[in-house]
Protein backbone atom coordinates (compact mmCIF):
# COMPACT_ATOMS: atom_id res chain seq x y z
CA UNK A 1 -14.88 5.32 -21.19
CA UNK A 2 -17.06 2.51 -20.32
CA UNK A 3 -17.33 -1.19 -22.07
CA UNK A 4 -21.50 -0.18 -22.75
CA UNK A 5 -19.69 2.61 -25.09
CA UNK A 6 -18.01 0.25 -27.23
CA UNK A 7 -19.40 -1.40 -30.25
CA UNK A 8 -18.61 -4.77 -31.87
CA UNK A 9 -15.91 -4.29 -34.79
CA UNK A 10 -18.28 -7.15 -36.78
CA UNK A 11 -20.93 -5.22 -36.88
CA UNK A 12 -18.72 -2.15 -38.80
CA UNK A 13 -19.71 -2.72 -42.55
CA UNK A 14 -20.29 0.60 -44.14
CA UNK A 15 -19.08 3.70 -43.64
CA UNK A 16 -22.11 4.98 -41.90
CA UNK A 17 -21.91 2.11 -39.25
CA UNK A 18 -18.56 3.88 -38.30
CA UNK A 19 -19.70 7.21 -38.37
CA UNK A 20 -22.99 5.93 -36.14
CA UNK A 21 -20.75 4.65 -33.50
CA UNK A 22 -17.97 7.75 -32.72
CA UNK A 23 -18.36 8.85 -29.59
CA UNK A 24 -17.50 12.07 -28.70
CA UNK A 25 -14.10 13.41 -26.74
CA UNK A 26 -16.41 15.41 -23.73
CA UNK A 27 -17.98 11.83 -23.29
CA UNK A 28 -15.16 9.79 -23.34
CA UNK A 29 -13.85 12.38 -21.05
CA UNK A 30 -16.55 13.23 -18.80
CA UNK A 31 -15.18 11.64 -15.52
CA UNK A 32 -12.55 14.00 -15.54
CA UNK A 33 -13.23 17.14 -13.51
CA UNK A 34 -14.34 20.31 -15.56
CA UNK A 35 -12.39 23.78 -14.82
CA UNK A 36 -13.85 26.63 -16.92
CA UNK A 37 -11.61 29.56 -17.97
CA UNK A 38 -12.32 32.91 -17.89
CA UNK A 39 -12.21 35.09 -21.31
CA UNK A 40 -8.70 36.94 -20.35
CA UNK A 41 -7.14 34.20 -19.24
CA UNK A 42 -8.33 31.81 -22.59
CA UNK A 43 -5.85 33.68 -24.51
CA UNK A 44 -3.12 31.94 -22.25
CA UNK A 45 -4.50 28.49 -22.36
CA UNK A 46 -4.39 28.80 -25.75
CA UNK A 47 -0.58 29.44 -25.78
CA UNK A 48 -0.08 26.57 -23.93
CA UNK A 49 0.69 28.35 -20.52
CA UNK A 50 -0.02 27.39 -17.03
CA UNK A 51 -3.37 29.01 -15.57
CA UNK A 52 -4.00 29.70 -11.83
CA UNK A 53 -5.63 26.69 -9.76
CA UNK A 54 -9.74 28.61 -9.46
CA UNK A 55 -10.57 27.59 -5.63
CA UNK A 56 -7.38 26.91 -3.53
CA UNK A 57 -4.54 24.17 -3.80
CA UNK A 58 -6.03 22.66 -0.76
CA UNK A 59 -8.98 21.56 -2.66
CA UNK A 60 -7.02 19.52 -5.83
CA UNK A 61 -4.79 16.64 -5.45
CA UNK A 62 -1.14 17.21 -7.22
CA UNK A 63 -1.88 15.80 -10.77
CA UNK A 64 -5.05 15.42 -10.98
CA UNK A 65 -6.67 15.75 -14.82
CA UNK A 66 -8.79 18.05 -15.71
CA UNK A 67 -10.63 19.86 -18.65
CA UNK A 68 -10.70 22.93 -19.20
CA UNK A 69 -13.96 24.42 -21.12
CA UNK A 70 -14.06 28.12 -22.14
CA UNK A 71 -17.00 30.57 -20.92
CA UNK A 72 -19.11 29.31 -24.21
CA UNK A 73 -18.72 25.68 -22.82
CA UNK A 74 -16.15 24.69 -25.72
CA UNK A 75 -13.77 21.88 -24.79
CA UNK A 76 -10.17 23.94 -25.58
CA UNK A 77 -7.77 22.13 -23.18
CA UNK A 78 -6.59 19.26 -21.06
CA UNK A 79 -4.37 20.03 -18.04
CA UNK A 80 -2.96 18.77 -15.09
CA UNK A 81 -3.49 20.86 -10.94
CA UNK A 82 0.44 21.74 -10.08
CA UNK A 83 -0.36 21.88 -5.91
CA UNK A 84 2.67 23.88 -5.35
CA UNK A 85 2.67 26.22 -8.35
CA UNK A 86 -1.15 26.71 -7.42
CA UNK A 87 -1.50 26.01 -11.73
CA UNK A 88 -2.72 23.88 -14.19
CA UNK A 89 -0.77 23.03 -16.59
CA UNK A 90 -1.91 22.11 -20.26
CA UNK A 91 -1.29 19.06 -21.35
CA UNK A 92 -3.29 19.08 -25.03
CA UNK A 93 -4.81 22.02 -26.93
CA UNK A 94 -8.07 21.38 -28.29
CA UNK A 95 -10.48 22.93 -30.83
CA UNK A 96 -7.79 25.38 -31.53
């Protein structure tokens, strides 16, 4: 989230205003790095359970954020790389 994404409160007078200036959650978001899930393993991210690390530990840092999309680019999670479980971890459910 950038300061050329925000909008001045003044200039909020009708509800439309409002409406004109929400800015999505995959754009506030989109620095964070995107991991996308595969079908079978959905069903756990959507129970809240850790998923394996795709790639190797070696190439996350312990903690990092990411999102995780599902295979028809939906935003469904936000997790966290566990280095030495070789997992992310959710953090928030989305569009659930």
């Amino acid at each position: 989230f950038t300061q050329n994404m925000c909008i001045d409160l003044k200039s909020i007078n009708f509800e439309q205003d409002l409406l004109n200036g929400l800015i999505s959650l995959e754009n506030v978001l989109k620095y964070l790095r995107e991991t996308f899930v595969e079908a079978p393993l959905e069903r756990f991210v959507k129970q809240g359970m850790p998923v394996p690390l795709p790639g190797g530990a070696s190439e996350w840092m312990n903690g990092e954020v990411t999102r995780l999309f599902n295979k028809k680019g939906m935003l469904i999670a936000i997790g966290t790389a566990d280095t030495i479980s070789k997992t992310i971890k959710i953090k928030r459910l989305l569009n659930n």
